[in-house]
Structure formats: structure tokens, C-alpha cells
C-alpha atoms as a PDB file:
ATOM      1  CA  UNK A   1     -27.639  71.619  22.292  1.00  0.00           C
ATOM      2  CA  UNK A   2     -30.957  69.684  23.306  1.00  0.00           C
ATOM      3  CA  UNK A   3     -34.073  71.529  22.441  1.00  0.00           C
ATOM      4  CA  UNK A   4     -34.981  71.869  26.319  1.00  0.00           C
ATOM      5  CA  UNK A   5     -38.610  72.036  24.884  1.00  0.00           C
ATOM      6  CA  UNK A   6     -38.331  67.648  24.291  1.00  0.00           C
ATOM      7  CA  UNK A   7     -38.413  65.194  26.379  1.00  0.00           C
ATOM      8  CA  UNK A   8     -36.906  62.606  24.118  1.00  0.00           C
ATOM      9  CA  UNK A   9     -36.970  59.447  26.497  1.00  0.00           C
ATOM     10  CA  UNK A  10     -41.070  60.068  26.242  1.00  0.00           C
ATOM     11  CA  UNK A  11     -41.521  61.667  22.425  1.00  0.00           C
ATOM     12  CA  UNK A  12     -39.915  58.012  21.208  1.00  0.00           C
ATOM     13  CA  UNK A  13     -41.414  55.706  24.104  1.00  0.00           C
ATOM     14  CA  UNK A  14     -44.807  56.625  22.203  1.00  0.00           C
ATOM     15  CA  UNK A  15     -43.279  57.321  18.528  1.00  0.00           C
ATOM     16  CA  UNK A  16     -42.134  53.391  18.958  1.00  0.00           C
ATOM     17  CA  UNK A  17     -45.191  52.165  20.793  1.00  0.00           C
ATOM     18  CA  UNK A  18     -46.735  53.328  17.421  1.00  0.00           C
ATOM     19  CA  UNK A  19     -44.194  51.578  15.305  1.00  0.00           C
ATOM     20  CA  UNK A  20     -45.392  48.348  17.049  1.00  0.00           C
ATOM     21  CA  UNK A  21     -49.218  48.860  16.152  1.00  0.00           C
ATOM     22  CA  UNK A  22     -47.972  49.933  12.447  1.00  0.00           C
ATOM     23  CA  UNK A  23     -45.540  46.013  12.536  1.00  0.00           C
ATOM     24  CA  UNK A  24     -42.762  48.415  11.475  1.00  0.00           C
ATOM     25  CA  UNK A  25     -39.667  45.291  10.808  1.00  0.00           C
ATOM     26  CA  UNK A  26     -38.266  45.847  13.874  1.00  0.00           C
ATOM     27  CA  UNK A  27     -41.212  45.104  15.718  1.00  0.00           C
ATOM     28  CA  UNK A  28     -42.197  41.866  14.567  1.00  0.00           C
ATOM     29  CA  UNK A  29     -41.545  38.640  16.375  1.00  0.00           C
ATOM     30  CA  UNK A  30     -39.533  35.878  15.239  1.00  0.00           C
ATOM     31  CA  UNK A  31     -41.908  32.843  14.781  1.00  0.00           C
ATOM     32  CA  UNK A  32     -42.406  29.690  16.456  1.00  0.00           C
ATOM     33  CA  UNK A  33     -40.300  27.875  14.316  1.00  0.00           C
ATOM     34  CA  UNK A  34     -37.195  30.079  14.548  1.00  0.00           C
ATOM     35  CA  UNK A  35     -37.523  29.624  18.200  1.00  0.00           C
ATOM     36  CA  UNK A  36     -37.686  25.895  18.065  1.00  0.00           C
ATOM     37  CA  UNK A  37     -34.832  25.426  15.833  1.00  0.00           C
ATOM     38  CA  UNK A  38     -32.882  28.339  18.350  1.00  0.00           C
ATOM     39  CA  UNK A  39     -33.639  25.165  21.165  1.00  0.00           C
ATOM     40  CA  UNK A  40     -31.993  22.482  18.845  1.00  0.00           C
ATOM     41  CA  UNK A  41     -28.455  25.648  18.396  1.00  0.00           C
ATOM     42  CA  UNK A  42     -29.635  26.472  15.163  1.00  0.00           C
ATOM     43  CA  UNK A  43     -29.852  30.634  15.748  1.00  0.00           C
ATOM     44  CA  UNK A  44     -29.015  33.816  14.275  1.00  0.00           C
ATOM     45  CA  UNK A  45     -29.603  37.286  15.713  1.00  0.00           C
ATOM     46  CA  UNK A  46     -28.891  40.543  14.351  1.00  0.00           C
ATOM     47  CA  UNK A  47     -27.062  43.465  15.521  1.00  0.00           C
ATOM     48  CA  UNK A  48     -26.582  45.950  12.535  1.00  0.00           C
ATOM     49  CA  UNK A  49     -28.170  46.063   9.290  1.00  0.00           C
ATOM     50  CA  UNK A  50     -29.482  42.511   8.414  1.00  0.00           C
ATOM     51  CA  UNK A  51     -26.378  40.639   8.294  1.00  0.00           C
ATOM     52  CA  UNK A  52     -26.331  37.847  11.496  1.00  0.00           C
ATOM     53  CA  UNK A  53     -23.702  38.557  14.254  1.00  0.00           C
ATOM     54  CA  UNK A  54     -20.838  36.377  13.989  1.00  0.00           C
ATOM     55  CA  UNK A  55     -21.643  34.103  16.745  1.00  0.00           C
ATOM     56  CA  UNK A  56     -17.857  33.887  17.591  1.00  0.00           C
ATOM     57  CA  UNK A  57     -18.538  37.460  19.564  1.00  0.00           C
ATOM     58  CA  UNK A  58     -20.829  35.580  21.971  1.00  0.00           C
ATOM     59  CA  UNK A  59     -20.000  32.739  24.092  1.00  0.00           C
ATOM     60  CA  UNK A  60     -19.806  29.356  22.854  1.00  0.00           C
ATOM     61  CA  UNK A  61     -22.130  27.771  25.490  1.00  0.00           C
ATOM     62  CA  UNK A  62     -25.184  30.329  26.127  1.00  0.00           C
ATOM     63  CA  UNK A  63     -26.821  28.293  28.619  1.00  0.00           C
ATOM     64  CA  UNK A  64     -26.945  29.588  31.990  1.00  0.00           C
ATOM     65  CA  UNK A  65     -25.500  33.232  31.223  1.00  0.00           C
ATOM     66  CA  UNK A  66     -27.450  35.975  31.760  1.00  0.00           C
ATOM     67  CA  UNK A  67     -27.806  38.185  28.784  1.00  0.00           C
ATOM     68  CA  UNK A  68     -29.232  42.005  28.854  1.00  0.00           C
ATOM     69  CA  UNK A  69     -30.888  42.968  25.723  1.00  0.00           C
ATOM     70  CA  UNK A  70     -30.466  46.433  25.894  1.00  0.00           C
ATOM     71  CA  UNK A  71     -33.023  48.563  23.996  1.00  0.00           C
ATOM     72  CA  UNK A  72     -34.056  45.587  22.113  1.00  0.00           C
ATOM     73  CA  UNK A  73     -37.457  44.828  22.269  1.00  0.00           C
ATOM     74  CA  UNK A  74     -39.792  43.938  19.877  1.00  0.00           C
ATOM     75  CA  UNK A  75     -40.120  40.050  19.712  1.00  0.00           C
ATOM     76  CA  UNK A  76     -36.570  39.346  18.085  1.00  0.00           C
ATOM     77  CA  UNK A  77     -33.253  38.883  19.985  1.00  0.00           C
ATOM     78  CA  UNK A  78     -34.141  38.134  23.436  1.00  0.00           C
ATOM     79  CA  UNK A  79     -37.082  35.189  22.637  1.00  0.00           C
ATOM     80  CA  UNK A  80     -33.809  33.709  20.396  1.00  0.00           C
ATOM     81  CA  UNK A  81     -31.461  34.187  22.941  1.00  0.00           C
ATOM     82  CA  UNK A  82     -33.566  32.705  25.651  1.00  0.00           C
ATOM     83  CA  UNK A  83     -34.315  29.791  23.041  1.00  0.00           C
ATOM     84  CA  UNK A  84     -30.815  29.124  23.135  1.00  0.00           C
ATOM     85  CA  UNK A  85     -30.580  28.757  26.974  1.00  0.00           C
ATOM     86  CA  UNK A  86     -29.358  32.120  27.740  1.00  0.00           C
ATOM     87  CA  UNK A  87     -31.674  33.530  30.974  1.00  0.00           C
ATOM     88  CA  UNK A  88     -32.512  36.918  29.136  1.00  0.00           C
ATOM     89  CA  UNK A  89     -33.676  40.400  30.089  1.00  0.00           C
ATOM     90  CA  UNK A  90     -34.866  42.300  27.231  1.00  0.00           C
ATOM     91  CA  UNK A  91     -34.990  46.629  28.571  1.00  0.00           C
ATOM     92  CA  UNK A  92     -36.930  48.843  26.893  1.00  0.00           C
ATOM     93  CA  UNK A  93     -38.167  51.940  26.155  1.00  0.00           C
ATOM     94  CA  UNK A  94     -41.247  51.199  24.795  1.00  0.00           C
ATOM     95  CA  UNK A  95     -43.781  48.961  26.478  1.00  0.00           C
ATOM     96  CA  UNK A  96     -45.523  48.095  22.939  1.00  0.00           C
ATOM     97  CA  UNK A  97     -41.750  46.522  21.853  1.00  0.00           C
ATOM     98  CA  UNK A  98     -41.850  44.645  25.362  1.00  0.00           C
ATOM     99  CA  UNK A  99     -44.825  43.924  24.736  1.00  0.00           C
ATOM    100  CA  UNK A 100     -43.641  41.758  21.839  1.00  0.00           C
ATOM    101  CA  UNK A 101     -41.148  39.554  23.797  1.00  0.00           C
ATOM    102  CA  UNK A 102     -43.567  39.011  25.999  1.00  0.00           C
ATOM    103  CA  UNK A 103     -45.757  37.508  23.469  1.00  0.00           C
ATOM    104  CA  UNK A 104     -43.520  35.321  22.395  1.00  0.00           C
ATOM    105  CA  UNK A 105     -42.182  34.296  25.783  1.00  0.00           C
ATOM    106  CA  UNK A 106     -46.231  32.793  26.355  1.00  0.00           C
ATOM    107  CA  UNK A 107     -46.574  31.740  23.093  1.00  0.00           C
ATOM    108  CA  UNK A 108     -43.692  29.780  23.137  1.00  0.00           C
ATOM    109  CA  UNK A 109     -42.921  29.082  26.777  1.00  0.00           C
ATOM    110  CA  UNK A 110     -40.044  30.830  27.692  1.00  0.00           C
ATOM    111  CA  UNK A 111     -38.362  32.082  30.531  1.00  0.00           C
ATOM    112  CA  UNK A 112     -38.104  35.336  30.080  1.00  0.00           C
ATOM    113  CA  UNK A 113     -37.989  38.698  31.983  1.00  0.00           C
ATOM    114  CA  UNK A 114     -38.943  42.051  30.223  1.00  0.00           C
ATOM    115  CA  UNK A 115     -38.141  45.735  32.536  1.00  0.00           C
ATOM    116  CA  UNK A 116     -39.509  48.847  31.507  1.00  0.00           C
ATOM    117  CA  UNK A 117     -37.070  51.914  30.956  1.00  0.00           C
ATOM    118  CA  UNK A 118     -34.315  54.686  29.515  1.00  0.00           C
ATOM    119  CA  UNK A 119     -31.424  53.153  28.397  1.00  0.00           C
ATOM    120  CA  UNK A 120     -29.132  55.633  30.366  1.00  0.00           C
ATOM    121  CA  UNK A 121     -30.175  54.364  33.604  1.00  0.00           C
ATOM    122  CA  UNK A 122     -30.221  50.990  34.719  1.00  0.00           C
ATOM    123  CA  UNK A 123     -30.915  51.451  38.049  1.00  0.00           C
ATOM    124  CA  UNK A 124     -33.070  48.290  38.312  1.00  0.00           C
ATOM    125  CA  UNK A 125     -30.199  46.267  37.788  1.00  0.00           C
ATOM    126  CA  UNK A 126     -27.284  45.822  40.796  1.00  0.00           C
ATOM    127  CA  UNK A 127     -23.592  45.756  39.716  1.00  0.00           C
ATOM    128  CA  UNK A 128     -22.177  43.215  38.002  1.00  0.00           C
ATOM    129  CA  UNK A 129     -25.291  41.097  36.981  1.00  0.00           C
ATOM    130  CA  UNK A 130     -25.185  40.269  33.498  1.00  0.00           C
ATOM    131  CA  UNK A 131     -22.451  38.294  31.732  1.00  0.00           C
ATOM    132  CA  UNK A 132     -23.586  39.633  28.098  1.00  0.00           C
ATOM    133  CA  UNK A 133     -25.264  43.335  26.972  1.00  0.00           C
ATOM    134  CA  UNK A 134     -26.665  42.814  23.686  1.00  0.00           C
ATOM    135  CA  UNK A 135     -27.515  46.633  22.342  1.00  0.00           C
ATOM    136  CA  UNK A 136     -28.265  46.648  18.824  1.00  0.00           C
ATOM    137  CA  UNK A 137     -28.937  49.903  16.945  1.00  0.00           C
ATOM    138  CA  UNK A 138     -30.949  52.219  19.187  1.00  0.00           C
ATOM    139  CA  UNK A 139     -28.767  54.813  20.573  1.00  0.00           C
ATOM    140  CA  UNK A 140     -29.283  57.361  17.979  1.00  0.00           C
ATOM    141  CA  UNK A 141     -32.481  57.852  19.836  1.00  0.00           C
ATOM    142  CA  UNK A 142     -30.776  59.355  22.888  1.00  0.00           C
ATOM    143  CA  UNK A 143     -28.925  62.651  22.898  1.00  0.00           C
ATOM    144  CA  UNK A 144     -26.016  61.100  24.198  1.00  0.00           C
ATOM    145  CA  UNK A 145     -24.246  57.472  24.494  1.00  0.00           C
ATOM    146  CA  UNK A 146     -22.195  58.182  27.347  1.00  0.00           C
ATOM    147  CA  UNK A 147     -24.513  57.371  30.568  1.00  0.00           C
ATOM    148  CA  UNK A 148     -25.306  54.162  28.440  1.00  0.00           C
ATOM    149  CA  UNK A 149     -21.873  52.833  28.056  1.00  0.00           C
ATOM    150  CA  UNK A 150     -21.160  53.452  31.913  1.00  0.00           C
ATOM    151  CA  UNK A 151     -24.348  51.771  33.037  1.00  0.00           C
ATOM    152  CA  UNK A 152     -23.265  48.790  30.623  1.00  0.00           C
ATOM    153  CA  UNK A 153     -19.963  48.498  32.326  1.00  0.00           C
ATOM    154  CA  UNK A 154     -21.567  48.937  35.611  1.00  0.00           C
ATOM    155  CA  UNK A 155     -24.145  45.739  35.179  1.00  0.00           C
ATOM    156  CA  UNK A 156     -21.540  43.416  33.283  1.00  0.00           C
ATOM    157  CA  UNK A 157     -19.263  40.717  34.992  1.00  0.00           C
ATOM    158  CA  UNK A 158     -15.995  41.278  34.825  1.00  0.00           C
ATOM    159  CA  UNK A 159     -14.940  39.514  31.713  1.00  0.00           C
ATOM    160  CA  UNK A 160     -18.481  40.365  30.740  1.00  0.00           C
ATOM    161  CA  UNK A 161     -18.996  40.925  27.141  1.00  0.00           C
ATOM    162  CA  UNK A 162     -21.113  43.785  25.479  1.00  0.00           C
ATOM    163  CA  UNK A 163     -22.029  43.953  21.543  1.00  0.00           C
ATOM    164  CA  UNK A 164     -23.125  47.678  20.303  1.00  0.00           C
ATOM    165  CA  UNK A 165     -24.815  48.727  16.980  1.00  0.00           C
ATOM    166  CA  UNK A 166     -24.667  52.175  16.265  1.00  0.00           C
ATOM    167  CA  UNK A 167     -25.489  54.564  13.055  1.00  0.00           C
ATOM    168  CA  UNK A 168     -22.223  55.406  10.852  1.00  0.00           C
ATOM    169  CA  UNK A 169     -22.314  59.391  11.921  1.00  0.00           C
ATOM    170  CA  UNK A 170     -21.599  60.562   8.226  1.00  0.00           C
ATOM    171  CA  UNK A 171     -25.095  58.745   6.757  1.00  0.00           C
ATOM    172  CA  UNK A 172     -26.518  62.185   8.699  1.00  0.00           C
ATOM    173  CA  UNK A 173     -24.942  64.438   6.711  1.00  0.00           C
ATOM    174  CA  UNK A 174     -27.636  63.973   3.693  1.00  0.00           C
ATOM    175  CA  UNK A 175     -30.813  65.379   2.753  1.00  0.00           C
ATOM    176  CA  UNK A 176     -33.244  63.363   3.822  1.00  0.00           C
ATOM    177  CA  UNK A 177     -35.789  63.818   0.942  1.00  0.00           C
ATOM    178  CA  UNK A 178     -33.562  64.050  -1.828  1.00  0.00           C
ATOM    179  CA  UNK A 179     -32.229  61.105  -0.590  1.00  0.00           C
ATOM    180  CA  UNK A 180     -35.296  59.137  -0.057  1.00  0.00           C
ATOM    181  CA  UNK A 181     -37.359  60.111  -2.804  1.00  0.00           C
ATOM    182  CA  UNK A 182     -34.570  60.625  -5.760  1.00  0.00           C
ATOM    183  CA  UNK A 183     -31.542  58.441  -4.306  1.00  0.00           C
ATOM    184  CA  UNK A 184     -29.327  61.878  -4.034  1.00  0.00           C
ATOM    185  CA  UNK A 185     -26.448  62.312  -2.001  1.00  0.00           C
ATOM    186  CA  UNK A 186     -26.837  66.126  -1.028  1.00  0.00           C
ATOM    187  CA  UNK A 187     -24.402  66.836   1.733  1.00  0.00           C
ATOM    188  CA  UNK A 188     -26.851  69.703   4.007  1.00  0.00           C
ATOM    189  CA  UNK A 189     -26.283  69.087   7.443  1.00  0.00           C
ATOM    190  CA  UNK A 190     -23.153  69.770  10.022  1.00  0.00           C
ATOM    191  CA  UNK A 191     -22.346  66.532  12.433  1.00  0.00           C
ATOM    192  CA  UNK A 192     -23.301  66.005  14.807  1.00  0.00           C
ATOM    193  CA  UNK A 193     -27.085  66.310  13.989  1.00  0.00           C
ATOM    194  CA  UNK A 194     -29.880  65.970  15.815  1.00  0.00           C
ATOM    195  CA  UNK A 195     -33.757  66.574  15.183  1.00  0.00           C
ATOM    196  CA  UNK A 196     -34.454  68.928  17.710  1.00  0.00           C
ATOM    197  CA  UNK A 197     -31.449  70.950  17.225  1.00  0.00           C
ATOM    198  CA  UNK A 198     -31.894  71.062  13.172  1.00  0.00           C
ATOM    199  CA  UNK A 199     -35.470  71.495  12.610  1.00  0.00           C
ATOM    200  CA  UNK A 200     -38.426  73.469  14.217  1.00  0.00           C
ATOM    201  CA  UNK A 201     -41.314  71.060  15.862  1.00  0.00           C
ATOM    202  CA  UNK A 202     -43.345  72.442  12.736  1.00  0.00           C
ATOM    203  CA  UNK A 203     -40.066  71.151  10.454  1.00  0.00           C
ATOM    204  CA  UNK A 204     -39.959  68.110  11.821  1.00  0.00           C
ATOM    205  CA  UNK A 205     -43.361  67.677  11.566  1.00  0.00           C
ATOM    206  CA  UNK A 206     -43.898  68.229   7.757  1.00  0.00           C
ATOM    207  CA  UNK A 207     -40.357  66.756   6.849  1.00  0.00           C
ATOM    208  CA  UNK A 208     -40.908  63.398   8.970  1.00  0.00           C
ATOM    209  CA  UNK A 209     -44.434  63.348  10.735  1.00  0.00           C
ATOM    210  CA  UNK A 210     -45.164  64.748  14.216  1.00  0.00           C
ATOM    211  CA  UNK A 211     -44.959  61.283  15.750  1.00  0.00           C
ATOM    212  CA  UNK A 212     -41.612  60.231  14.143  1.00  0.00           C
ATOM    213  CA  UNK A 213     -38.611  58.919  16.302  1.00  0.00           C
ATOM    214  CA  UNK A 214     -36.162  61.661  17.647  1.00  0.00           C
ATOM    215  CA  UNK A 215     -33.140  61.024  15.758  1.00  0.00           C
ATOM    216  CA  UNK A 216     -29.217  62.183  16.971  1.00  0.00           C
ATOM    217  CA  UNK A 217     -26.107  61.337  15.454  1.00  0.00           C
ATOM    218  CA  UNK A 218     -23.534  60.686  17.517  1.00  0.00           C
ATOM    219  CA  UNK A 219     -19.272  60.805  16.693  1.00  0.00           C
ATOM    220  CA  UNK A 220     -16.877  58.005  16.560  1.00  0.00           C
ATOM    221  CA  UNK A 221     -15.288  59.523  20.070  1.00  0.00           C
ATOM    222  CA  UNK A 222     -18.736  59.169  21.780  1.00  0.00           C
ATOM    223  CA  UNK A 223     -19.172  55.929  20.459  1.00  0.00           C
ATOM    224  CA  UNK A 224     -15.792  53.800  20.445  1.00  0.00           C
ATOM    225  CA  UNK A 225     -14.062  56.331  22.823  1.00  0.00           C
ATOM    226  CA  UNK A 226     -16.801  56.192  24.536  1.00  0.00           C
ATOM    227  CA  UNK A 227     -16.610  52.997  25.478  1.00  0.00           C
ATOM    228  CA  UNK A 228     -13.017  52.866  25.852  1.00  0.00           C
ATOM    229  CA  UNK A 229     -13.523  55.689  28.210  1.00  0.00           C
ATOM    230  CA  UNK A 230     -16.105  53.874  30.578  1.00  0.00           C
ATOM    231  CA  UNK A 231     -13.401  51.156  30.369  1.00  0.00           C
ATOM    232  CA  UNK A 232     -14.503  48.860  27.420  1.00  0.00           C
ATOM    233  CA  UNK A 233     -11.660  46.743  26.099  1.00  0.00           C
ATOM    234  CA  UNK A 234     -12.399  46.730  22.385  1.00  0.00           C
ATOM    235  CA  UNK A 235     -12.167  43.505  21.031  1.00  0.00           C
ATOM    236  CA  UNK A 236     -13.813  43.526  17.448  1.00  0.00           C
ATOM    237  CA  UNK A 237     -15.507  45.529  15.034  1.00  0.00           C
ATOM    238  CA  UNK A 238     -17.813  45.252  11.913  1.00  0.00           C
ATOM    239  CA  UNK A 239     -19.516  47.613   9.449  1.00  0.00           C
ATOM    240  CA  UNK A 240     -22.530  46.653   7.160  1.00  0.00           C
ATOM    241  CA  UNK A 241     -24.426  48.804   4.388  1.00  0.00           C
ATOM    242  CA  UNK A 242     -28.049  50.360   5.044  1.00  0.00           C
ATOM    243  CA  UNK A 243     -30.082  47.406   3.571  1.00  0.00           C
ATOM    244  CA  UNK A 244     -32.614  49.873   1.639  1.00  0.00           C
ATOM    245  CA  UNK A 245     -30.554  53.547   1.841  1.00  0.00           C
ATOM    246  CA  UNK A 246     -29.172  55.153  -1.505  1.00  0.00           C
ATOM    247  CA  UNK A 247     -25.759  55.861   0.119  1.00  0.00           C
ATOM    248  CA  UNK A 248     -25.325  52.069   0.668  1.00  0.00           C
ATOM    249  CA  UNK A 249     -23.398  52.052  -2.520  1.00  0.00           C
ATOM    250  CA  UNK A 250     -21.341  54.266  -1.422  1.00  0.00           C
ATOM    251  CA  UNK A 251     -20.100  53.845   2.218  1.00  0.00           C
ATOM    252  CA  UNK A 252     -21.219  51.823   5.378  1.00  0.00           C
ATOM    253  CA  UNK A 253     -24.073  53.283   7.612  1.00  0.00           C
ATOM    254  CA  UNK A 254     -23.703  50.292  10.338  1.00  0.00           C
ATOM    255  CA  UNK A 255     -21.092  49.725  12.736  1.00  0.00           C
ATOM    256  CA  UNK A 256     -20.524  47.165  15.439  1.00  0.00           C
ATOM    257  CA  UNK A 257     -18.015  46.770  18.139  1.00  0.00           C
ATOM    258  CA  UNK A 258     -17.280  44.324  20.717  1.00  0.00           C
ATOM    259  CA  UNK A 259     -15.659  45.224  23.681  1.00  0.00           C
ATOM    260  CA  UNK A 260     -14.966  42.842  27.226  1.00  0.00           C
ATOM    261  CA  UNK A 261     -14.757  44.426  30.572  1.00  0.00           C
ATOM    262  CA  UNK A 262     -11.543  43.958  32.278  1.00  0.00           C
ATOM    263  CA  UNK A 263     -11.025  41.203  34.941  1.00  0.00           C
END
């Protein structure tokens, strides 16, 4: 159950605006020169882990389609995308990530539109307005996935495409410590986890800093049957290992899906 106590939406707008002043790696900008080779088709994004999305999951011809990056700021996938020719929206939590793409978009002169917001409500956008939701790895920092799949398949075109990175739910069952600081695989905590729910705001202060991201785990059903259930067709999948986590010797934390809505 949420700690009623949080208001997660604001504890990790400002944990991540501080991630951008500390140039955490997801909140540096691609350079210049990645985005001029992106305007020649030579482009890679990512959507899990640090492996580049196989490109066959997005359309062949980007130019022209409009392309939501959802909860992906930070100077990354939209300036790319919007390099390539897509017309790009990059939504955000965190106006210091947003504040990233919009860097880049003067920098480098690109069309580019950044909006301000909770993933779990889209509201600024009308139905049916984006042919692709790009949503990499950022919904462990929501209690719950479900609003965001709806409002997904609410904004996408029918035969509108969305790619989703999500945490493997079982890379929460570890210690955190003895993992980080001895490589140990200590099995401590029951799934689904959460911050809020597992530690104390004094815990969670000593264990991970009082301005640390809000952290939940969520389960395969509310993630893939999730999206089935908001009425995602699934149409791939991908795993990939933590690139710097002890367990990645063990088992993926990274999965992806791709899933088309219907018509």
C-alpha cells in the first residue's frame, strides 16, 4: 500500500531535477555530432540497459510521424529522434531533464516540443495523436503502470506503435547494500517492493539518501498484462543485463516489449 504520507509524482520531480545538476548518465545530452550523423540515418537510441533498440521495432521512414517520448527527458532520445525527422514530444516529470532536450533542440536547431508532467495523465494530449510512444525505463518511479498504459493507448493512432522499458521485478528482491558494496545476492525483500512501503522516511534516508528516487517494483501482470489489458497487441520482446549490477551474471534486470494498437 502507498505510504499516503508521499507524494511520489513531486519527491522524484525534484530527486531527478537533482540528478540533472549532479550529470547523472541519464541526464546528459547526446552531442552535436550524434545529432548530425542522426540527420544523414545514422542513429541509435536506447530503451533498456545500454544495448540500442533494434530499429526494426520503429518505422522504417521516421519522417513526418509524430513520436511521444514518454518520461524520457534528459537530452537523449527525443533530440535523436527529431534528428531523424520524426516531429517529437519529449513528457516529463522533471523540468531539469526537459530542460536538457531543450538545450539541445537550440543548440542544434531542432524542432522540438517538450510538456511538463506525470506520466499517468496525459491530459495535454487529445486522442489518437501520436503514431509512436517511446517509454524507456521510468515506470518503476510510479506506484502503478496501469493509468500509463491506458493513457498510451488513448494518444496512439490506431496501428500506433509503443516501445516500453521496464525493471525485471525479481532484481528487487536483493539487499541493496550487500549487493552494491560486496556483489551479494541476499534474497530480503517480498515482491512487489516499493520504498515507501519497505522502509521508514528515516530508512530510506540512511540506506539511499533523503533525496533519492522513489523506487516500486512492479509484476509481469502489471506490466505485459497490463498492456494487453488496456488493449496492447504484443508484438516483440527483449531482455538485457544491468550494465554495472552484480546479479547481471546471473539473470536479466531489463525488459522490453513492443506492442501495436489495433486498427
Amino acid at each position: 500500500m502507498q505510504d499516503k504520507g508521499v507524494d511520489p509524482a513531486a519527491h522524484n520531480r525534484a530527486a531527478w531535477d537533482k540528478y540533472v545538476q549532479e550529470g547523472i548518465e541519464w541526464s546528459r545530452p547526446v552531442s552535436a555530432e550524434e545529432v548530425e550523423r542522426a540527420r544523414g540515418g545514422d542513429w541509435s537510441i536506447v530503451l533498456i540497459g545500454h544495448e540500442p533498440v533494434d530499429r526494426s521495432w520503429l518505422p522504417a521512414d521516421l519522417t513526418g510521424k509524430d513520436v511521444l517520448c514518454l518520461a524520457s527527458g534528459g537530452g537523449q532520445q527525443g533530440p535523436i529522434l527529431a534528428a531523424a525527422g520524426a516531429r517529437v514530444t519529449v513528457f516529463d516529470n522533471s523540468p531539469g531533464q526537459l530542460g536538457q532536450d531543450q538545450m539541445v533542440a537550440a543548440r542544434d536547431g531542432l524542432e522540438l516540443r517538450t510538456v511538463l508532467g506525470d506520466m499517468r495523465d496525459l491530459g495535454a494530449f487529445g486522442d489518437a495523436s501520436f503514431d509512436v510512444v517511446f517509454h524507456p525505463v521510468s515506470n518503476l518511479f510510479v506506484p502503478e503502470p496501469a493509468p500509463v498504459w491506458r493513457e498510451c493507448f488513448r494518444v496512439l493512432r490506431p496501428g500506433g506503435t509503443l516501445l516500453a522499458g521496464f525493471i525485471n521485478p525479481d532484481a528487487y528482491l536483493f539487499d541493496h547494500e550487500a549487493l552494491d558494496e560486496r556483489g551479494e545476492l541476499i534474497v530480503v525483500h517480498k515482491l512487489p517492493y516499493s520504498d515507501v512501503t519497505q522502509y521508514t522516511a528515516e530508512e530510506r534516508a540512511a540506506k539511499f539518501g533523503a533525496d533519492a528516487a522513489l523506487e516500486y517494483s512492479h509484476t509481469l501482470t502489471d506490466q505485459i498484462g497490463g498492456q494487453l489489458a488496456a488493449g496492447f497487441v504484443l508484438t516483440g520482446f527483449a531482455e538485457a543485463p544491468h550494465q554495472s549490477n552484480a546479479s547481471a551474471a546471473y539473470m536479466s534486470n531489463y525488459f522490453a516489449t513492443r506492442a501495436v494498437k489495433p486498427g
